[in-house]
PDB file of N, CA and C in Angstrom:
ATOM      1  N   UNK A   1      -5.414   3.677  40.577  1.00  0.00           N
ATOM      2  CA  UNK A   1      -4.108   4.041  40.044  1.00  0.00           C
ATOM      3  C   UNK A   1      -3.851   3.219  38.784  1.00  0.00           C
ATOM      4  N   UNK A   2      -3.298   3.832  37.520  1.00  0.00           N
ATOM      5  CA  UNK A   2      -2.629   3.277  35.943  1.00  0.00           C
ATOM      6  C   UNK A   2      -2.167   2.643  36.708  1.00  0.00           C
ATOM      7  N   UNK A   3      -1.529   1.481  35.622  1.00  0.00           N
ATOM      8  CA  UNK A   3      -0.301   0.731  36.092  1.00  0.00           C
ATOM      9  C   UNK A   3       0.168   0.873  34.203  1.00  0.00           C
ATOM     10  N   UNK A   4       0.231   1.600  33.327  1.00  0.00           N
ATOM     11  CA  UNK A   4       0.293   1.566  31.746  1.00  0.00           C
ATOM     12  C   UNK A   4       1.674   2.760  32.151  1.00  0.00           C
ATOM     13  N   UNK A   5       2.522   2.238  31.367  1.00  0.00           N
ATOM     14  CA  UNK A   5       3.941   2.619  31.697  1.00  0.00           C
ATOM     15  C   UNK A   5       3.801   4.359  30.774  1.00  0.00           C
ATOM     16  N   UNK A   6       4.434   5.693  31.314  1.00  0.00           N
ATOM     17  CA  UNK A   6       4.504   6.764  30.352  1.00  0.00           C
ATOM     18  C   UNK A   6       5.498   6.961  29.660  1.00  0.00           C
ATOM     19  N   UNK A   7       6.107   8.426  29.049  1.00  0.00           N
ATOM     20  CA  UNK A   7       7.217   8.686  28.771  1.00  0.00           C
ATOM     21  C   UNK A   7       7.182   9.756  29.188  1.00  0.00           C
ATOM     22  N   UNK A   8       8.230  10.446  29.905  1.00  0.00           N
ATOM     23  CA  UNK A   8       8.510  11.800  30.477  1.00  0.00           C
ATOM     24  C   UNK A   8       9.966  11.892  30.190  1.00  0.00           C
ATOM     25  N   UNK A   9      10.405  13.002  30.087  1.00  0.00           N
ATOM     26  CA  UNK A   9      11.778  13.567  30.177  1.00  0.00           C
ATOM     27  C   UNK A   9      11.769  14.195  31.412  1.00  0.00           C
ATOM     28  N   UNK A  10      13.185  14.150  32.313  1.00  0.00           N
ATOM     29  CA  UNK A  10      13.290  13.989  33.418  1.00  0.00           C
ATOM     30  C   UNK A  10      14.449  14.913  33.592  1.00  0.00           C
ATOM     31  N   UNK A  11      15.020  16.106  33.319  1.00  0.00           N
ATOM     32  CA  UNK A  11      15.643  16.808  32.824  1.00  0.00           C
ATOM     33  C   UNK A  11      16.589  16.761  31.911  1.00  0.00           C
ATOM     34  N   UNK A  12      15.634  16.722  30.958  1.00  0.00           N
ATOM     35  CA  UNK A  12      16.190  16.342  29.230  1.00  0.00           C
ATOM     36  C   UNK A  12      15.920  14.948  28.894  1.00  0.00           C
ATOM     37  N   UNK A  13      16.121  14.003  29.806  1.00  0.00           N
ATOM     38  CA  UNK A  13      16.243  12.471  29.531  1.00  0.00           C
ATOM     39  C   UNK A  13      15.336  11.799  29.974  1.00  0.00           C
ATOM     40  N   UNK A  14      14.527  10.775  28.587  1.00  0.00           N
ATOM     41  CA  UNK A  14      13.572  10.104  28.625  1.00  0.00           C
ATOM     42  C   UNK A  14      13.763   8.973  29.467  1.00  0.00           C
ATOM     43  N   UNK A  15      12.388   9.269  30.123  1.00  0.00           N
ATOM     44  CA  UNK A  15      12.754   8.001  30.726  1.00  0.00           C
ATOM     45  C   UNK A  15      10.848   7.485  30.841  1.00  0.00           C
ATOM     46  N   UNK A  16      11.078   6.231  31.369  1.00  0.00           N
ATOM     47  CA  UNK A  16       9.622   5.323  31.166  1.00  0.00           C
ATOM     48  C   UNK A  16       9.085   4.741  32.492  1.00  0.00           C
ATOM     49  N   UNK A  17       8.309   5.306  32.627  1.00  0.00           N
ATOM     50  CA  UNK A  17       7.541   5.255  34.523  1.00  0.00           C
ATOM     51  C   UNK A  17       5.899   4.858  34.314  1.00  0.00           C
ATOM     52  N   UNK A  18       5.871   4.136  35.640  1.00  0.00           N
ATOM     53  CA  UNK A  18       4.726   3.767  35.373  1.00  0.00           C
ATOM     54  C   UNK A  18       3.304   4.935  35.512  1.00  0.00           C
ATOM     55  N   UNK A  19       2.330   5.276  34.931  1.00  0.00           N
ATOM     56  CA  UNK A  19       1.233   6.260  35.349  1.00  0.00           C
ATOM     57  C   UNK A  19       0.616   5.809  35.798  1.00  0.00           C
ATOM     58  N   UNK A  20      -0.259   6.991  36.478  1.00  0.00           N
ATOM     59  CA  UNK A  20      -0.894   7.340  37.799  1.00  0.00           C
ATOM     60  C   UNK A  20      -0.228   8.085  39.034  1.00  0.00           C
ATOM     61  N   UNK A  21       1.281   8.464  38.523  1.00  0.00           N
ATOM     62  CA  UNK A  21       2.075   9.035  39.881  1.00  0.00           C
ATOM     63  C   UNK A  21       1.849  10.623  39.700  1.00  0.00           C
ATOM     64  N   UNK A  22       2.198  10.945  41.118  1.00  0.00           N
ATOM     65  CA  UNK A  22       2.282  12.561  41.067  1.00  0.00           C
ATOM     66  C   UNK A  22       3.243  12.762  41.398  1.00  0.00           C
ATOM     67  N   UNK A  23       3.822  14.616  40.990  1.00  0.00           N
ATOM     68  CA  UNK A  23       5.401  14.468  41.180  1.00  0.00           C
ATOM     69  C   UNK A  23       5.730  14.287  42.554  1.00  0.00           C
ATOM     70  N   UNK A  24       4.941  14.013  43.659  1.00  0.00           N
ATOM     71  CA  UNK A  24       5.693  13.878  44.549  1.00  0.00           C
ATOM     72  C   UNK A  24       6.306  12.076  44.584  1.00  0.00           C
ATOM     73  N   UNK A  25       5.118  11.469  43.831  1.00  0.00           N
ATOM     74  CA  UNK A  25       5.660  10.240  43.976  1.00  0.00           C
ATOM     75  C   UNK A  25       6.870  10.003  42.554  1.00  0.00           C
ATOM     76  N   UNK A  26       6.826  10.799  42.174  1.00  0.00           N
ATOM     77  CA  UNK A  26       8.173  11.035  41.478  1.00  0.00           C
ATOM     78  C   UNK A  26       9.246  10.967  41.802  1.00  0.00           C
ATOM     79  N   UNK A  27       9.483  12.426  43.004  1.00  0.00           N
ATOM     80  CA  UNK A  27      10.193  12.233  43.759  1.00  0.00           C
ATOM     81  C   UNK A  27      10.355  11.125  44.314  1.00  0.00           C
ATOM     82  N   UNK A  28       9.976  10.757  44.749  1.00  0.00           N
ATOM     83  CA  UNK A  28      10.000   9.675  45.765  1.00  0.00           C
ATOM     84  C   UNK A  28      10.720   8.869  45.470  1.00  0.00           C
ATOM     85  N   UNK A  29      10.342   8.142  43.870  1.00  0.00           N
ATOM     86  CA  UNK A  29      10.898   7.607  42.944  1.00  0.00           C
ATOM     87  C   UNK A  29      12.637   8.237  42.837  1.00  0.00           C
ATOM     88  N   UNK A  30      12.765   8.778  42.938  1.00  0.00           N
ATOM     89  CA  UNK A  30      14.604   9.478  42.734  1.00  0.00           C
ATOM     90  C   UNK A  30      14.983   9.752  43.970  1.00  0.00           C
ATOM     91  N   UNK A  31      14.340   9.160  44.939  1.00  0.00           N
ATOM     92  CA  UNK A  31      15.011   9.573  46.491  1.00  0.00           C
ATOM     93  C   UNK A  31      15.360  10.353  46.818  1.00  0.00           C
ATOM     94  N   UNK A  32      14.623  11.749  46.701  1.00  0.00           N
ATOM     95  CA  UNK A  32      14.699  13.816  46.657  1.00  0.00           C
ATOM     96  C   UNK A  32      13.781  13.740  47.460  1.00  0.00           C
ATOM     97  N   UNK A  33      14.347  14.748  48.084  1.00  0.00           N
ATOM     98  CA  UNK A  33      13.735  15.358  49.682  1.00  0.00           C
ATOM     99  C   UNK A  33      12.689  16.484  49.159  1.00  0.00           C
ATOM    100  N   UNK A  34      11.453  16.697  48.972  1.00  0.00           N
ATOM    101  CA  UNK A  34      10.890  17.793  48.284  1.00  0.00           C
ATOM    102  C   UNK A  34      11.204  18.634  48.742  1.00  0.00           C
ATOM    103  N   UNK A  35      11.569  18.834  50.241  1.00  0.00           N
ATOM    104  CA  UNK A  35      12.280  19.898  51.094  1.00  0.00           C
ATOM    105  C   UNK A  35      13.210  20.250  49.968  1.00  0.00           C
ATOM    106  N   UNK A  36      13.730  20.320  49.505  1.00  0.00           N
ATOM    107  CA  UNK A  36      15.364  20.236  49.171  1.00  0.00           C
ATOM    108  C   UNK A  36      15.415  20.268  47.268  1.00  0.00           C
ATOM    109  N   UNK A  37      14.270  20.609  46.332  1.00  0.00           N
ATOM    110  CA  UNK A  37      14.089  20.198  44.855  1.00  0.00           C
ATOM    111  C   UNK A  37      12.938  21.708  44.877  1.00  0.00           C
ATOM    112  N   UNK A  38      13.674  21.994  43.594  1.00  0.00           N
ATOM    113  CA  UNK A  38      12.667  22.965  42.974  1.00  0.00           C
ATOM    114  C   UNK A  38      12.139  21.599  41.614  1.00  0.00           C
ATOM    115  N   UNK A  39      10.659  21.888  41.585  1.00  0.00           N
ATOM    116  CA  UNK A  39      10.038  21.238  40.500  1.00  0.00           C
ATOM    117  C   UNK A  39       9.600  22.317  39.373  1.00  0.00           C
ATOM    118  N   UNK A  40       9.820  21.605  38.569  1.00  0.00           N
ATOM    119  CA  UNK A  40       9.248  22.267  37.178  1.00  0.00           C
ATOM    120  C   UNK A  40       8.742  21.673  36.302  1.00  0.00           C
ATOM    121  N   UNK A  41       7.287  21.464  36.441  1.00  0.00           N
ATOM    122  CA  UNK A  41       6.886  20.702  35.250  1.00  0.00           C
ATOM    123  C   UNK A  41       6.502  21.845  33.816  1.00  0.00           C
ATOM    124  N   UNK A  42       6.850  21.121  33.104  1.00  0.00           N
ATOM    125  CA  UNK A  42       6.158  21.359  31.341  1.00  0.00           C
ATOM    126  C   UNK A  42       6.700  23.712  31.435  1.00  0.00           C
ATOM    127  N   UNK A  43       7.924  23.758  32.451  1.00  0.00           N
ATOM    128  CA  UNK A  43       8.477  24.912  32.095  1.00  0.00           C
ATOM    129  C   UNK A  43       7.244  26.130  33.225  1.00  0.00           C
ATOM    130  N   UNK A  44       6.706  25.190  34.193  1.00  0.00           N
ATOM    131  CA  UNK A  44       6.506  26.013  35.211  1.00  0.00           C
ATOM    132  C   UNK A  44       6.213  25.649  36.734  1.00  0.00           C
ATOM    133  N   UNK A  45       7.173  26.121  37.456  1.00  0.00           N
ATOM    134  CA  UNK A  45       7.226  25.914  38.734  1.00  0.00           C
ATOM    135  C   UNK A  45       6.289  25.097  39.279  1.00  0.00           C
ATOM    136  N   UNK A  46       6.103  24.322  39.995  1.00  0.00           N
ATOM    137  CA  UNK A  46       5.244  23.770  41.042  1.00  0.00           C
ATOM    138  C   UNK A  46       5.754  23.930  42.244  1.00  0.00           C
ATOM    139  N   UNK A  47       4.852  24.422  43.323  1.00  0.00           N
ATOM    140  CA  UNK A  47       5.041  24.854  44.613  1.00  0.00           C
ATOM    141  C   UNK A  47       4.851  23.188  45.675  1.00  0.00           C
ATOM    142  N   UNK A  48       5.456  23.507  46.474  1.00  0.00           N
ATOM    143  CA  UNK A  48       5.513  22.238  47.163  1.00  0.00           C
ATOM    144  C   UNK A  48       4.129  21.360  47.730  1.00  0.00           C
ATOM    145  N   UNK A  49       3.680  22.410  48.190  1.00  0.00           N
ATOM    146  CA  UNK A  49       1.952  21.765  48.537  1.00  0.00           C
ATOM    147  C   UNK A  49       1.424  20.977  47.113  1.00  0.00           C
ATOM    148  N   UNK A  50       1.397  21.410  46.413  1.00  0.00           N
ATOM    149  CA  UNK A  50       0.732  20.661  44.740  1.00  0.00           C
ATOM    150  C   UNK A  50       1.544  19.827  44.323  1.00  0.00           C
ATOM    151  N   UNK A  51       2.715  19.368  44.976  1.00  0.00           N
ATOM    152  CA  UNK A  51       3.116  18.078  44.494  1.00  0.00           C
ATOM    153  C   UNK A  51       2.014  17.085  44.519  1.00  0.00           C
ATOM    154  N   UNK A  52       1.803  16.932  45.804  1.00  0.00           N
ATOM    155  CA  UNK A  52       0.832  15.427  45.771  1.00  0.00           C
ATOM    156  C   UNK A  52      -0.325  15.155  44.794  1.00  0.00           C
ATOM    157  N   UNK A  53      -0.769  16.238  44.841  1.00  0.00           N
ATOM    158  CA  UNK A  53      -2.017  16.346  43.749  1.00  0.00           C
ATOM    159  C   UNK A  53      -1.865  16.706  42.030  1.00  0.00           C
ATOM    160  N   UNK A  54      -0.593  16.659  41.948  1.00  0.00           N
ATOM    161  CA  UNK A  54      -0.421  17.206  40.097  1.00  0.00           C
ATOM    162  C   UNK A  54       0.126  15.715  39.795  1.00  0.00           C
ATOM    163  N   UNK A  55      -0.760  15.825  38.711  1.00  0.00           N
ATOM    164  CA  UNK A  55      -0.399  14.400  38.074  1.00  0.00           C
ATOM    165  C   UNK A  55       0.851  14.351  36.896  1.00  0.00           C
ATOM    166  N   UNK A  56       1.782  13.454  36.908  1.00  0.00           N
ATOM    167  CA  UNK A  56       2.855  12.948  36.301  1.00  0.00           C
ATOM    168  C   UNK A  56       2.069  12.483  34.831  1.00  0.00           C
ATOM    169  N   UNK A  57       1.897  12.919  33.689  1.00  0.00           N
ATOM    170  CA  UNK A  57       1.504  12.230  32.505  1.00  0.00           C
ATOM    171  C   UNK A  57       2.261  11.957  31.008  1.00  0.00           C
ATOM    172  N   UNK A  58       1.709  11.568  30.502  1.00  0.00           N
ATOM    173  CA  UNK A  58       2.726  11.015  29.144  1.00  0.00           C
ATOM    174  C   UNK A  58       3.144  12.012  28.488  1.00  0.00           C
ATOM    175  N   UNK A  59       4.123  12.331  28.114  1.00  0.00           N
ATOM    176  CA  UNK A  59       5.227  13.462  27.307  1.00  0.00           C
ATOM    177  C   UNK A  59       4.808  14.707  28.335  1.00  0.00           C
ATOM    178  N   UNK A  60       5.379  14.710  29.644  1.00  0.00           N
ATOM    179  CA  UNK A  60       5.170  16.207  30.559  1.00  0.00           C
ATOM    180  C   UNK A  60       7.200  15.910  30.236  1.00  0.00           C
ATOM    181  N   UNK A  61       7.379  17.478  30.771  1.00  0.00           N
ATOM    182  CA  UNK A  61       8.497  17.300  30.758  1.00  0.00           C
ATOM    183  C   UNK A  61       8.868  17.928  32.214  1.00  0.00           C
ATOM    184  N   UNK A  62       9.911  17.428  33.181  1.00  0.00           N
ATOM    185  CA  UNK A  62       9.967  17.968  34.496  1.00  0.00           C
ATOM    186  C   UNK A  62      11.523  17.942  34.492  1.00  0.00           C
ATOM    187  N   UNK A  63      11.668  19.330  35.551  1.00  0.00           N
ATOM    188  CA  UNK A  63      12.984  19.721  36.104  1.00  0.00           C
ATOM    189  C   UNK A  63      12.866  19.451  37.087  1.00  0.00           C
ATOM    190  N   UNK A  64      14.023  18.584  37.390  1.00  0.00           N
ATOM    191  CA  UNK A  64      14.270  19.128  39.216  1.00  0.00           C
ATOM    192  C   UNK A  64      15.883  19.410  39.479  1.00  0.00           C
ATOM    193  N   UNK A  65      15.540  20.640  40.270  1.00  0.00           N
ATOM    194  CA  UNK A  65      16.796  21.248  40.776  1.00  0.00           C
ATOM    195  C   UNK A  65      16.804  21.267  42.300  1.00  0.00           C
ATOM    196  N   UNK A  66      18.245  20.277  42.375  1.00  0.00           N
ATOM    197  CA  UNK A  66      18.054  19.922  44.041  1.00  0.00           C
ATOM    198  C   UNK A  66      19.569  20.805  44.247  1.00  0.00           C
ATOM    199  N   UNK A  67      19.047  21.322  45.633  1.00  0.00           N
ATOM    200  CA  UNK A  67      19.826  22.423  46.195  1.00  0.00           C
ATOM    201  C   UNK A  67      20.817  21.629  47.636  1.00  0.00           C
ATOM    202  N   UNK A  68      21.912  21.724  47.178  1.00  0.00           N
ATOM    203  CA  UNK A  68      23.315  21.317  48.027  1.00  0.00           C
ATOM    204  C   UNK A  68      23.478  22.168  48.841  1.00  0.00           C
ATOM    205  N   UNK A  69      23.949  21.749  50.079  1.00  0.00           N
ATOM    206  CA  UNK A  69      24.305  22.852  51.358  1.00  0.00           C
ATOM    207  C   UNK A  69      25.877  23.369  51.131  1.00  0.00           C
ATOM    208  N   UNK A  70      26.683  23.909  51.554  1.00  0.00           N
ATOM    209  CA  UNK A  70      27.860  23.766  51.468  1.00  0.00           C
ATOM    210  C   UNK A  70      28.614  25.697  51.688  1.00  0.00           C
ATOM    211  N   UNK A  71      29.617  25.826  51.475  1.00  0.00           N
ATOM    212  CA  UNK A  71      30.013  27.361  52.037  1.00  0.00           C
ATOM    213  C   UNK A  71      30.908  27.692  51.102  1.00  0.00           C
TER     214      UNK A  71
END
């Protein structure tokens, strides 16, 4: 695993993380339930199984849209 810090935008906003993560350890990183987050890297979906294995890299840009319960 990097330990050489990246830059990603994080929906819209830069921010500076260390590489070698994948978005799940992204998540992880923002305390999101993957249950519960649509991901979008670089403007296309990622399905939940391929979190663990897609790598987080320097200038990706990722959405996450986390879904609230409520009536």
């Amino acid at each position: 695993m990097t330990t050489a810090t990246i830059r990603v935008l994080v929906n819209g906003e830069a921010r500076h993380l260390p590489g070698g993560q994948s978005l799940l350890d992204l998540l992880r990183h923002f305390e999101l339930d993957p249950r519960a987050v649509v991901v979008e890297l670089n403007r296309t979906i990622v399905r939940r199984p391929a979190l663990e294995t897609t790598p987080v890299q320097d200038g990706d840009a990722v959405e996450l849209v986390h879904f609230v319960g409520g009536g």
